[in-house]
Every structure is written in C-alpha cells, then in structure tokens.
Protein backbone atom coordinates (compact mmCIF):
# COMPACT_ATOMS: atom_id res chain seq x y z
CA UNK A 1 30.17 166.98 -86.29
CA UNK A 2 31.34 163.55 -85.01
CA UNK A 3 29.71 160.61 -86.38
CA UNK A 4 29.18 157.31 -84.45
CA UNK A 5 31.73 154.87 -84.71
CA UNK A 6 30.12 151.82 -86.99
CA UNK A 7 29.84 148.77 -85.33
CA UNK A 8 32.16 146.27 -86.42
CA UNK A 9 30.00 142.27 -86.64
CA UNK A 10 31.80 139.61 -84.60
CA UNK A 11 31.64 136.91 -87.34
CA UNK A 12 31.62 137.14 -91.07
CA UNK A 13 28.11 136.68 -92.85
CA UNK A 14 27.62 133.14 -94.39
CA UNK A 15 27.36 134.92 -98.14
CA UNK A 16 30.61 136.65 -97.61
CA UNK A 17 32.48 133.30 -95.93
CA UNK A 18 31.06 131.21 -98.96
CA UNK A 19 32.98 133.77 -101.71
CA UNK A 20 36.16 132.32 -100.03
CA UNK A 21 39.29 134.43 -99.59
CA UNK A 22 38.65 137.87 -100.90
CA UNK A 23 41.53 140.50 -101.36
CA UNK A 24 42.53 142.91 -99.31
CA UNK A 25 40.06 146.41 -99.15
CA UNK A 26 41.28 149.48 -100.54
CA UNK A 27 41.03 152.10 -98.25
CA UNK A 28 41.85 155.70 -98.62
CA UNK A 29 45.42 156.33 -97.68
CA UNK A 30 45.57 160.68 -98.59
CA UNK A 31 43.43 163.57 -98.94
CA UNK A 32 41.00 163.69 -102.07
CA UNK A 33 39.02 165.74 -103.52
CA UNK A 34 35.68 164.59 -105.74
CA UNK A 35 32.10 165.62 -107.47
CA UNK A 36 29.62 162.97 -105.62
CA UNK A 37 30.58 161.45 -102.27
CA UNK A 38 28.19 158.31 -101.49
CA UNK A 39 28.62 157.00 -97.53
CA UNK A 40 27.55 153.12 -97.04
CA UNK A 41 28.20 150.16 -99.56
CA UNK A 42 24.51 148.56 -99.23
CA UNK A 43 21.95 148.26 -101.77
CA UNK A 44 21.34 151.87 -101.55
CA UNK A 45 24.76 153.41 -101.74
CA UNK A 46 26.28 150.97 -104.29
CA UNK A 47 23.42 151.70 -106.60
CA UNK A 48 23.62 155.20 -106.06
CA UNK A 49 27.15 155.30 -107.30
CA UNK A 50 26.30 153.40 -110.07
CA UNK A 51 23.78 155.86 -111.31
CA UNK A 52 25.31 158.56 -110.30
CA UNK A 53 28.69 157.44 -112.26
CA UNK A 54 26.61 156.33 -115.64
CA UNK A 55 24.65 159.76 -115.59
CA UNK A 56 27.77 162.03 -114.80
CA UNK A 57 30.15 160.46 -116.76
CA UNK A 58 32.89 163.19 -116.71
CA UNK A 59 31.95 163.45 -112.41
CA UNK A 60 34.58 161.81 -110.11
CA UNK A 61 33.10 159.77 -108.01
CA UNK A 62 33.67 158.31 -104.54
CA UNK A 63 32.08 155.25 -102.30
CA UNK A 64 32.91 155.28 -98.99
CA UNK A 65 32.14 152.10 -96.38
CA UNK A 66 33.49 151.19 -92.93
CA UNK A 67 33.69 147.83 -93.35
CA UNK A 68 33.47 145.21 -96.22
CA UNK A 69 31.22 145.74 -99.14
CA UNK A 70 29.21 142.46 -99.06
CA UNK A 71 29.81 141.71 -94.93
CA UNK A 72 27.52 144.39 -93.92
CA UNK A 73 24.03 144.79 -93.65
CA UNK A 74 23.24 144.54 -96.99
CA UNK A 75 25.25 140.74 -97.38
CA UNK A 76 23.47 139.59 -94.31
CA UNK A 77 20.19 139.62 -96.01
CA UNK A 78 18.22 136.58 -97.08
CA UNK A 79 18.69 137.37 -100.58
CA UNK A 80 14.90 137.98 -101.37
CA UNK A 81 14.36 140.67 -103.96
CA UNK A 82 10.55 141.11 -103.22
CA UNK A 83 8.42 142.77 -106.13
CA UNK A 84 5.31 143.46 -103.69
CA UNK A 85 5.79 142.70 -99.58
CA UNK A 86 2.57 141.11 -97.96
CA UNK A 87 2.45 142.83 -94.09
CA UNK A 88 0.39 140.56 -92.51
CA UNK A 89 0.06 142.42 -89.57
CA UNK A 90 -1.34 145.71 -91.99
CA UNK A 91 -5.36 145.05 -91.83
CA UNK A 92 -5.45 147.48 -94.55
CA UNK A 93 -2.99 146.08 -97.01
CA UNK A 94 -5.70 145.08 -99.67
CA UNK A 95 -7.30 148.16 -99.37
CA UNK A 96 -4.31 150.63 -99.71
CA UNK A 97 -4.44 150.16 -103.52
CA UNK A 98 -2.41 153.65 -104.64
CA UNK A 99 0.15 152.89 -101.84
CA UNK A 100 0.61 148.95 -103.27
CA UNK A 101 0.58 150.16 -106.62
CA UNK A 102 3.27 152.84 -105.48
CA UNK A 103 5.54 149.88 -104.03
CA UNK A 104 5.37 148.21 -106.58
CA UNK A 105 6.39 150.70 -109.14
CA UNK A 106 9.59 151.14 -106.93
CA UNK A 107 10.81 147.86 -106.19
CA UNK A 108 10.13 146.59 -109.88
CA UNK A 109 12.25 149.32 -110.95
CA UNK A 110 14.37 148.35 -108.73
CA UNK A 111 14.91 144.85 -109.32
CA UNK A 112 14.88 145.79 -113.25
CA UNK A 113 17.60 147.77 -112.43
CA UNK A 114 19.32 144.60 -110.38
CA UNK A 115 18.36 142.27 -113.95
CA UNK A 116 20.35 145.11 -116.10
CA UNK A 117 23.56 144.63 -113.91
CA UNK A 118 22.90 140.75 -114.02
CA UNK A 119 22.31 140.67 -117.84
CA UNK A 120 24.53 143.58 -119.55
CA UNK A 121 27.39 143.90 -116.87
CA UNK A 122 27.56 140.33 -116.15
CA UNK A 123 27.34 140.77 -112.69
CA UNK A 124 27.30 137.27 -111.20
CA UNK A 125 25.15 136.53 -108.30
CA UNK A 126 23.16 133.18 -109.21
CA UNK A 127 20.08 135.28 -109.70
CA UNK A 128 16.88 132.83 -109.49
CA UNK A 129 13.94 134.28 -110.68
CA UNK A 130 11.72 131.42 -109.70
CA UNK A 131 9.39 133.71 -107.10
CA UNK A 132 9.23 132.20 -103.67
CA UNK A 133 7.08 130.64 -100.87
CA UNK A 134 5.19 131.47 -97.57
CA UNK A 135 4.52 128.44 -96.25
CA UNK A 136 2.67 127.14 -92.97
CA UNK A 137 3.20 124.68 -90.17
CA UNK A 138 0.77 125.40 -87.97
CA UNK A 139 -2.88 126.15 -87.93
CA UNK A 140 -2.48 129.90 -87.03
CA UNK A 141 0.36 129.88 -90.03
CA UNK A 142 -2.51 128.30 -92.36
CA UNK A 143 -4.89 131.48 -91.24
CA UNK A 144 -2.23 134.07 -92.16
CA UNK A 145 -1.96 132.27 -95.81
CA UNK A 146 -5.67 132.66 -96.36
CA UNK A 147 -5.98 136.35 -95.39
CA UNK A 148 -2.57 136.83 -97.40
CA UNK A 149 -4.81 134.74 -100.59
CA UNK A 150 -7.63 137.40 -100.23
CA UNK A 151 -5.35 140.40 -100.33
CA UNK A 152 -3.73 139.38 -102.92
CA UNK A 153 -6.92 138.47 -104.92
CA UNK A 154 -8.15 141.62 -103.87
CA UNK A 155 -5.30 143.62 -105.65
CA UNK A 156 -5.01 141.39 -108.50
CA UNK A 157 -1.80 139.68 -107.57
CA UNK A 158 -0.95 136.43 -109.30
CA UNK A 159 -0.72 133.38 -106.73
CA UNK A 160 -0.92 129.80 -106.20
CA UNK A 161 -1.47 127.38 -103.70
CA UNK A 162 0.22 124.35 -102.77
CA UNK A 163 -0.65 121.69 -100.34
CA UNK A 164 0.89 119.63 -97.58
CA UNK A 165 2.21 117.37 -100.72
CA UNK A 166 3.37 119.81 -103.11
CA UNK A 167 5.55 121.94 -100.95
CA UNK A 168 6.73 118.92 -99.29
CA UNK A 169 8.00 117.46 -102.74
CA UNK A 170 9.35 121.69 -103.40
CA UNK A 171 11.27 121.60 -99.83
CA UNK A 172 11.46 117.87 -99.05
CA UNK A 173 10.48 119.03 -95.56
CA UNK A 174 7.51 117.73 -93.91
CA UNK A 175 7.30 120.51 -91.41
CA UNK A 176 5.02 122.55 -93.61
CA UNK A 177 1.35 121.28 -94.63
CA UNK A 178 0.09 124.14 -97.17
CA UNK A 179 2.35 127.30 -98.86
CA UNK A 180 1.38 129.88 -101.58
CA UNK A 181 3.68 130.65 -104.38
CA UNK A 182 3.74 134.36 -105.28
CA UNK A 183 6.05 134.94 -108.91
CA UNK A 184 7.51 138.24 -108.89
CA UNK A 185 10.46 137.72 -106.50
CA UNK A 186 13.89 137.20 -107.05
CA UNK A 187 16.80 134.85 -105.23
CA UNK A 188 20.47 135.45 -105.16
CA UNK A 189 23.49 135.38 -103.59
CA UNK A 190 23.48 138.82 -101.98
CA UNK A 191 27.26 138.79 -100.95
CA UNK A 192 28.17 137.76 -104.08
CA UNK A 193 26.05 140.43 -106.16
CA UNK A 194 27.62 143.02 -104.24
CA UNK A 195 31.19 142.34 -104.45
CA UNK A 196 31.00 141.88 -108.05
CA UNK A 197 28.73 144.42 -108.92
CA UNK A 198 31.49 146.72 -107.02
CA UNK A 199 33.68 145.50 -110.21
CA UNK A 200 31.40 146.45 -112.70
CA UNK A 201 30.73 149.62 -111.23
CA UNK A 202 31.34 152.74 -114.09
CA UNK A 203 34.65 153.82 -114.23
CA UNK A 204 34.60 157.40 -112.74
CA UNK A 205 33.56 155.90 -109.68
CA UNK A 206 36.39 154.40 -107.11
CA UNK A 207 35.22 152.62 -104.14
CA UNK A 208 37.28 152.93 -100.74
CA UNK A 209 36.85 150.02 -98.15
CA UNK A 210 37.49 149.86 -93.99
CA UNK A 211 37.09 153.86 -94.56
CA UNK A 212 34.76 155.15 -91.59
CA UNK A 213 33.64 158.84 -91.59
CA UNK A 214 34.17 159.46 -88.61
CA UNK A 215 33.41 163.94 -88.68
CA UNK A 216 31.10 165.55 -91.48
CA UNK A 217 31.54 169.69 -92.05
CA UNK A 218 28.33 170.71 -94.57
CA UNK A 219 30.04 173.80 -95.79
CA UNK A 220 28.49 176.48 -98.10
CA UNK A 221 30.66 175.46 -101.06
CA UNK A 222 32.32 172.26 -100.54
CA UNK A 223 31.81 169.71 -97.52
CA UNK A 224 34.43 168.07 -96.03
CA UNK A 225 34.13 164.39 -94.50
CA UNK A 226 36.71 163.21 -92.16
CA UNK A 227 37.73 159.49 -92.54
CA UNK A 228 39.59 157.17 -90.88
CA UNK A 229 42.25 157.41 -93.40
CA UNK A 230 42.31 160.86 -95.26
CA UNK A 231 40.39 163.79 -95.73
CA UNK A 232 37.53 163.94 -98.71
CA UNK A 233 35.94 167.25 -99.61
CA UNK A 234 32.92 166.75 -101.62
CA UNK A 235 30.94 169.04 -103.77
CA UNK A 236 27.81 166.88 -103.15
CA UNK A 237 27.41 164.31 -100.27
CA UNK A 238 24.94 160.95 -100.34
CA UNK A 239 23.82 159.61 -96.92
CA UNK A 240 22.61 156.00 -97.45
CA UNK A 241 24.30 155.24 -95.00
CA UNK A 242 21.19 153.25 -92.94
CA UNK A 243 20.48 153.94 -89.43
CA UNK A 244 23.82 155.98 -89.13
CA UNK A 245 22.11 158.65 -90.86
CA UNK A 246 20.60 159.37 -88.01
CA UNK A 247 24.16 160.20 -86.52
CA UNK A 248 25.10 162.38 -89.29
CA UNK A 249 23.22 165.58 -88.58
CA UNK A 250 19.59 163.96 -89.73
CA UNK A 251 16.28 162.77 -88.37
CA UNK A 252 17.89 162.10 -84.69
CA UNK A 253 16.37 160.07 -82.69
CA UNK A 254 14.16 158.80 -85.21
CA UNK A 255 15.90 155.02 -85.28
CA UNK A 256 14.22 151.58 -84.32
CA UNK A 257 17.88 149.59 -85.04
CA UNK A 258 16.97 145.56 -84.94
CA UNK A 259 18.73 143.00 -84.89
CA UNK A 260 17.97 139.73 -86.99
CA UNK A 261 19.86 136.40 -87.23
CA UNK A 262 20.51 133.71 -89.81
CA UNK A 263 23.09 130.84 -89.96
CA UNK A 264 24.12 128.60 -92.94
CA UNK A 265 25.20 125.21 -93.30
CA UNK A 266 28.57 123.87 -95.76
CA UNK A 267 27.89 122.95 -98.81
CA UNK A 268 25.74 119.91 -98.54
CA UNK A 269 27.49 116.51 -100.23
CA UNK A 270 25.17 114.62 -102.83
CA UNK A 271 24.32 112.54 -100.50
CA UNK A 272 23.14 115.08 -97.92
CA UNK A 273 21.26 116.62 -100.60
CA UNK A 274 19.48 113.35 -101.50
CA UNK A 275 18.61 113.66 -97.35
CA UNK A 276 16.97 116.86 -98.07
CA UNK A 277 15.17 116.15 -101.22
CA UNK A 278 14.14 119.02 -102.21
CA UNK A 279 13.41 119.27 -106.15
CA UNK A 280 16.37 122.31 -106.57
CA UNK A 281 16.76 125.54 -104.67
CA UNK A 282 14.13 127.47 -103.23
CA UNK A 283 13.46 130.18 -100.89
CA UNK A 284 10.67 129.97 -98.45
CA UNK A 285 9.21 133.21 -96.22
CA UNK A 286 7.14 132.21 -92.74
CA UNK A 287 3.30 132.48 -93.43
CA UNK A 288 3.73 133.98 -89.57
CA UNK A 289 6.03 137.12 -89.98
CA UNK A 290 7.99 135.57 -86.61
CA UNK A 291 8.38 132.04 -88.11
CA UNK A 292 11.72 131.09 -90.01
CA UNK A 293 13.11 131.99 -93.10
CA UNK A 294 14.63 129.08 -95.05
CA UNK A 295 16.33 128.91 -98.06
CA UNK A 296 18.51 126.14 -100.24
CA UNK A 297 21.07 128.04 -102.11
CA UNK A 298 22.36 127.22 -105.66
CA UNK A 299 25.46 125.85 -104.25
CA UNK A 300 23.83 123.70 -101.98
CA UNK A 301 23.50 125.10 -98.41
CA UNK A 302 20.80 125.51 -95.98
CA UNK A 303 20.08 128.78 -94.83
CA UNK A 304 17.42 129.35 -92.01
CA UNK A 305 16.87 132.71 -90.37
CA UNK A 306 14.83 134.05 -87.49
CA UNK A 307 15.38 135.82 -84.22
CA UNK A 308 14.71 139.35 -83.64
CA UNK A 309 16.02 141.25 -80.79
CA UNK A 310 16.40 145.18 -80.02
CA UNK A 311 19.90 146.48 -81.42
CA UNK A 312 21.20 148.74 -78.53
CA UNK A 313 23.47 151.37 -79.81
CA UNK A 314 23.03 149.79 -83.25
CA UNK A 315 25.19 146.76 -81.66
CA UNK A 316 25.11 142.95 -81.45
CA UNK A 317 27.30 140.57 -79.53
CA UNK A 318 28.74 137.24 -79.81
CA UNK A 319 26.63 136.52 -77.39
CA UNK A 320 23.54 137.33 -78.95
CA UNK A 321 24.66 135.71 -82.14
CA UNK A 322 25.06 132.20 -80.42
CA UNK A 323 21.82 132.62 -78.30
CA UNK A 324 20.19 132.97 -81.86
CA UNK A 325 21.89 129.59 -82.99
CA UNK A 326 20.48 127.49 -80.73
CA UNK A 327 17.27 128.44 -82.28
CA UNK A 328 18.12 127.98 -85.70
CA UNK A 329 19.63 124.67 -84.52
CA UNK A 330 15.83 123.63 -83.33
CA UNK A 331 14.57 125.42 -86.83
CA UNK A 332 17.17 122.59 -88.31
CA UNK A 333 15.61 119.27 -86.26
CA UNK A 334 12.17 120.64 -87.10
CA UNK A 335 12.74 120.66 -90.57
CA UNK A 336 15.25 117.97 -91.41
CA UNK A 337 15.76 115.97 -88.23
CA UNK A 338 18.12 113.40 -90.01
CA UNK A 339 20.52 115.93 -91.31
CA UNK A 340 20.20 118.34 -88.63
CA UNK A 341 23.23 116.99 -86.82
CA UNK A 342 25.47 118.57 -89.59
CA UNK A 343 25.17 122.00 -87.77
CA UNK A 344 25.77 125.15 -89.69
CA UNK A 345 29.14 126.65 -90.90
CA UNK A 346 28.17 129.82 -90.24
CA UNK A 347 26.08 132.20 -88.11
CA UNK A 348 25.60 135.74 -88.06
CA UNK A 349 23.32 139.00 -87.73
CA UNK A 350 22.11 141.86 -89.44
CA UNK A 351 21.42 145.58 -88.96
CA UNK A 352 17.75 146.75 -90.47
CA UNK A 353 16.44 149.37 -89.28
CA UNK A 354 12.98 150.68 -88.66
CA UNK A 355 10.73 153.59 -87.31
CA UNK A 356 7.85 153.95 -84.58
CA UNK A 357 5.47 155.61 -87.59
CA UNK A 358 6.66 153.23 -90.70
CA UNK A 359 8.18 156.51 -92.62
CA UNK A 360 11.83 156.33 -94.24
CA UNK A 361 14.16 159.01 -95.42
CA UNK A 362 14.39 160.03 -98.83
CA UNK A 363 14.99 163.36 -100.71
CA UNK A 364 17.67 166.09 -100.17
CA UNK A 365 18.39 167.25 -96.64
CA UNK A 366 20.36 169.90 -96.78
CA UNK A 367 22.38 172.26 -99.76
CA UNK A 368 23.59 169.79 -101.85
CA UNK A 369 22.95 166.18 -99.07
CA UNK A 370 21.10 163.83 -100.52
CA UNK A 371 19.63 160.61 -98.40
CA UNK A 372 17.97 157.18 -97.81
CA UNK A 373 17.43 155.39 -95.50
CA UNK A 374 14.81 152.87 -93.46
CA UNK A 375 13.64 150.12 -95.71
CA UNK A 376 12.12 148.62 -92.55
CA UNK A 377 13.65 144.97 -93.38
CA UNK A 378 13.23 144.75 -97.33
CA UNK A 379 16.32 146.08 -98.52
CA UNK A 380 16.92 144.44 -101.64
CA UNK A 381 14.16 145.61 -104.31
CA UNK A 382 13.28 148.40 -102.30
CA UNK A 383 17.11 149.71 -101.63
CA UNK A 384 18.60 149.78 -105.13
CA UNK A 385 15.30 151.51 -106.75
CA UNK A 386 16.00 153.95 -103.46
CA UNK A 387 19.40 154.22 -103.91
CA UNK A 388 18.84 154.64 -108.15
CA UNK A 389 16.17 157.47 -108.12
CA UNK A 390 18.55 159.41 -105.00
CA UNK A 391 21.43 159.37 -107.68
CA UNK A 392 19.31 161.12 -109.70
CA UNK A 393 17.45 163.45 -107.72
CA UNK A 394 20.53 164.80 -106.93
CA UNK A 395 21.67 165.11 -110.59
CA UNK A 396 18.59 167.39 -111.15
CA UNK A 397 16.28 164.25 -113.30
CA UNK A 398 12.89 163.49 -112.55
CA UNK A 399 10.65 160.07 -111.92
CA UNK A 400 7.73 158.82 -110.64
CA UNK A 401 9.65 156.95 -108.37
CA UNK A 402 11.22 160.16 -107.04
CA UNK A 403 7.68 161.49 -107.20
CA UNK A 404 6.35 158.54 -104.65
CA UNK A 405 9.46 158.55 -102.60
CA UNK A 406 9.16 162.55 -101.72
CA UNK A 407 5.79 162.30 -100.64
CA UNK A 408 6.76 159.17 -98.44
CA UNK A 409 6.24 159.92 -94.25
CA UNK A 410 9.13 160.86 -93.02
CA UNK A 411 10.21 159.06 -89.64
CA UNK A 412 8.92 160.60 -86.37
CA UNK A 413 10.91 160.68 -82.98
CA UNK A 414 9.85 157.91 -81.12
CA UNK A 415 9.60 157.25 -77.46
CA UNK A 416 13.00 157.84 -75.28
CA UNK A 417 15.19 155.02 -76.33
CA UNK A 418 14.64 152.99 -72.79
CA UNK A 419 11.27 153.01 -73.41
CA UNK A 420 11.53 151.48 -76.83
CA UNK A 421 13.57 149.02 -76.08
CA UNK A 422 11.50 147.58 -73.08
CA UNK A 423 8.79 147.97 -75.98
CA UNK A 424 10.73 146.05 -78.36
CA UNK A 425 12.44 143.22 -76.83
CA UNK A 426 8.98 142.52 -75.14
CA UNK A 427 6.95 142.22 -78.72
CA UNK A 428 9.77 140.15 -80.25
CA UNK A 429 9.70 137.67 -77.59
CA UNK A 430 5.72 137.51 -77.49
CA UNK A 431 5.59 137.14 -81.35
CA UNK A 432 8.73 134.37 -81.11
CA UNK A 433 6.44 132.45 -78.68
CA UNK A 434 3.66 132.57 -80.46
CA UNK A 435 4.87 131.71 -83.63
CA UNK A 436 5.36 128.75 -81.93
CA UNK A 437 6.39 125.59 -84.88
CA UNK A 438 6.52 128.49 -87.45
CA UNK A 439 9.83 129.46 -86.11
C-alpha cells in the first residue's frame, strides 16, 4: 500500500537549532535485508530500537525516519517528562484511582528507563529532575490549582504550594500570583537527548535518516517496506510511527492531528538573565490547560509555548507558524516586559496527535506488526515506556506495563474529517479566549 508522504516542518525546532551544525543524515542508499524494522525516530521508535537491540543482541536491527531524528515531533516537545498528568478538564481524575495508578506505573517506567540512558550510557541531555510548576495568573487559573490540590490530595500525590512571592522569586515573573509544585517530573533538552541517545543506541541496531516509507507489503513470511532510498524486507515491522500509522494499513480514520506552537529566545547574556531573575531554570505548565507553557533552559533561553490549531492533512504552514508568534510575542511582554523586545531566535510547531474517544494504539496488529501510537500530547514519559514494553511484546516477554497497555481503548473513528475540524478549530479558539492572561 502507499503511505502518506510525511510532512516536511518549514523551520527547524529551537532544540535542534540550539545543538548547532549537526552532520549530514545517513540515509539508506541499497536494498537491505534485517530482523526488526522500527518506522519513526520519536520517543517511541528510538526506544523501541533500543530494547529491541539490547534484548536481541544477535538481531539486526533497523530505524527508519523521514526526516531528522531530534527535528520532528518528538524534538518539538517542551521537554516535560511527566510522572502523573493532571487533566483538568477530567471531573473524574481523582476518582479513577486503578487508571492513575496504571499511568503511573507506565510513565515511571518510562522515565526510569530515560535515567538509565542518562546515567549508564551517558546520554547527555541536561536532565533536571527538579519537578515543575502549574502556575496561575488569573482568578479562573487560581480555581483550576485548587481542584488540581484536591485531586492530588485525593490520590496521595505529593505537592506544594507557592504564593504570588515564591514563584515570583522561582520565575522572576510577576505575571503569576500562586503555583503548585508537583516533584516527579523531569526537564531536558529533548533535541539533544535524542540525537545522542541515537549514538548510544546498541550496536546491532543502525539508524537511517531522510528515509520515508513511502509503500508497505505485509507478506506471509517477510514484509517488504519501500523507501525513498532502497528496498528493506523485514521479518518483523514496528509502527510508532504517530499519526502516520493511521496511513499504514491501521486504525484509519481514527486521527485528531493538532498542531501546537512554541518559540525560543538566544541564549540570554548575564545581563539579560539578571533582567529575568529567576533563581536557575525551571519549567512552568499553565494552571489553565490553554494558558502558556514557559520554560528557562539550562543554557539560558526562554521558551514559551501555546497555540493550538487543527493540523489538516497532518500539515502546518509558515503561515500558521508566524500567526502563532505574535502570540508568544504578547506571552513575552506579559511576562518580562523589559526584555521582551529581544524577540525569539526561533519558532516552530509540533505534530501530537489525538483521538475523539481518548484511546491510543498499542499491541500487535497484524502477523508479526507491532504498534504505538496516540500519546494525546505527553510524549515523553509516556512514549519511551510505550515504545520499551512494544520492543518487547514483540520479542515474546511479558509486563505489567504490556498488561495495562493491551487493555487500553483503542481509538474509535471519529466524525468525517470536515466535521472535526469545524469542531476543533472552534474549541481551540474558545479555550485560547478564555484563557485569557493565562496564555
């Protein structure tokens, strides 16, 4: 079958820019033939070549990606690995406490699995594991913190609150007025992991760059994928491949592709850092799920993300991208009005995708296919222990991670695709306005 071309971003993710020149991708050049074939280079498919390579060590394996491990969807994150996610707009969320417990069993597992490539591969990535922030600027924003404080009591879950002084003196903004600290979470450089956990990757396993699938044959004893340069015919074939899954022969018609936007300033001089005054880097989440991201990096730069718009034909424009910047630019005055007139080096969006019932893809689809997909915007945790327990479902092991992830809903067909993008682009713009000064 023929597999939707994958959109190509019109400007480089601020992560990936920041690593500086980078050399050039190898990309499959001839026909090959291999044990495990893993499509997509995100937090799912890099991890699943991991594990599959350190549990079949005599295996050949093979990563496939279209673009530039690090400049896709994955690198164009935030950089939040998030133990336990707070959905503010789930009523239920303290109640549900097998499904929290489940979620958290998962992403711990997978951010353990992120610590082991940190601390025994030496995979650089200036991993912070200093928890983060949902902080308010608005009375409806302090509302949202208190029902997230009684969930979290309600489950047990560790947090702390700060007021209008303490997160101040944190973010040296004085756009926020109260904030609670949850410890858990993780921050890093999510370009940078990537491209050098690519490096540290087992040996069996050889990773081919700006190599697009662009046919897939599932044959009875050996499939055969179709790339932009060479032929690979795979005994075993692992879709994490995001919402092009859903183009490869799977669960069509099933995708809610989104759009979000972030942009990043230059490293910030001493003095400009003084300007901020925040007491070292920090990572902040809206207490309104529509408000803005922020985040000072290790190296110094602002980040600040928000934006959501309806990805048609899994697409965004340069147009789209600079619409988003003029928001982020008002984020910027609102939150640092003396250094906002530095503007931002960078700006850029992201791919997540979602579907109409919440469910995501995980298990074995076909006679030796294996996928993931949908981590409905928290990729990082959630992806690599995804990616991790796929490698070895396929390899024949069993978890209780594989155990939750089976019995996970599986995405439903939503509405025709007109419909749900009337339905989309209509919520995100009614949630945008009334985040109002959260955003």
């Amino acid at each position: 079958m023929k597999i939707m071309p994958v959109h190509m971003e019109p400007t480089k993710s601020g992560w990936f820019a920041a690593l500086g020149p980078r050399p050039p991708a190898n990309t499959l050049s001839a026909d090959i033939d291999c044990d495990h074939l893993v499509i997509g280079g995100g937090w799912m498919g890099l991890h699943c070549a991991r594990r599959l390579g350190e549990l079949d060590p005599e295996a050949r394996v093979v990563l496939v990606d279209a673009g530039r491990i690090g400049d896709g969807a994955a690198g164009r994150c935030a950089g939040f690995a998030i133990d336990l996610a707070h959905n503010p707009r789930n009523k239920h969320f303290a109640e549900d406490k097998k499904g929290n417990e489940e979620e958290y069993h998962v992403n711990v597992e997978g951010i353990d699995y992120l610590r082991d490539a940190v601390e025994r591969l030496g995979v650089d990535c200036d991993w912070d594991p200093s928890g983060k922030y949902h902080a308010a600027a608005t009375p409806r924003g302090n509302d949202c913190l208190k029902e997230m404080s009684t969930a979290l009591t309600q489950i047990g879950k560790p947090h702390t609150w700060l007021d209008h002084e303490e997160i101040q003196a944190r973010t040296g903004s004085k756009h926020y007025f109260a904030a609670i600290h949850t410890p858990g979470t993780v921050l890093m450089q999510p370009a940078k992991y990537l491209v050098n956990m690519v490096a540290a990757l087992p040996e069996n396993v050889t990773v081919y760059e700006k190599t697009q699938v662009t046919d897939i044959d599932y044959r009875p004893q050996q499939h055969v994928c179709q790339t932009s340069g060479g032929e690979i015919r795979a005994r075993k074939v692992f879709l994490c491949n995001a919402a092009y899954l859903t183009k490869s022969g799977f669960y069509d018609k099933t995708a809610i592709p989104v759009y979000t936007y972030a942009s990043m300033t230059r490293q910030l001089t001493p003095a400009e850092l003084a300007q901020v005054g925040a007491s070292g880097p920090f990572g902040v989440i809206p207490a309104e799920s529509f408000g803005t991201t922020m985040r000072l990096t290790n190296d110094n730069r602002l980040f600040l993300r928000n934006v959501y718009s309806y990805a048609r034909g899994f697409r965004s424009g340069q147009s789209d991208v600079d619409y988003a910047k003029t928001h982020h630019e008002e984020a910027f005055r609102r939150r640092y009005p003396d250094l906002a007139p530095i503007g931002y080096e960078n700006s850029w969006g992201g791919l997540l995708t979602m579907a109409e019932n919440g469910g995501m893809v995980f298990g074995q689809l076909a006679d030796r296919v294996y996928g993931a997909a949908f981590c409905n915007g928290t990729g990082v945790a959630r992806g690599t222990g995804f990616g991790k327990a796929l490698a070895e479902l396929g390899l024949g092991h069993s978890s209780r991670s594989i155990d939750i992830l089976n019995a996970r809903t599986k995405p439903n067909r939503g509405y025709p695709a007109w419909l749900t993008e009337i339905g989309v682009r209509a919520t995100t713009k009614w949630r945008f306005l009334r985040a109002g000064k959260e955003t």
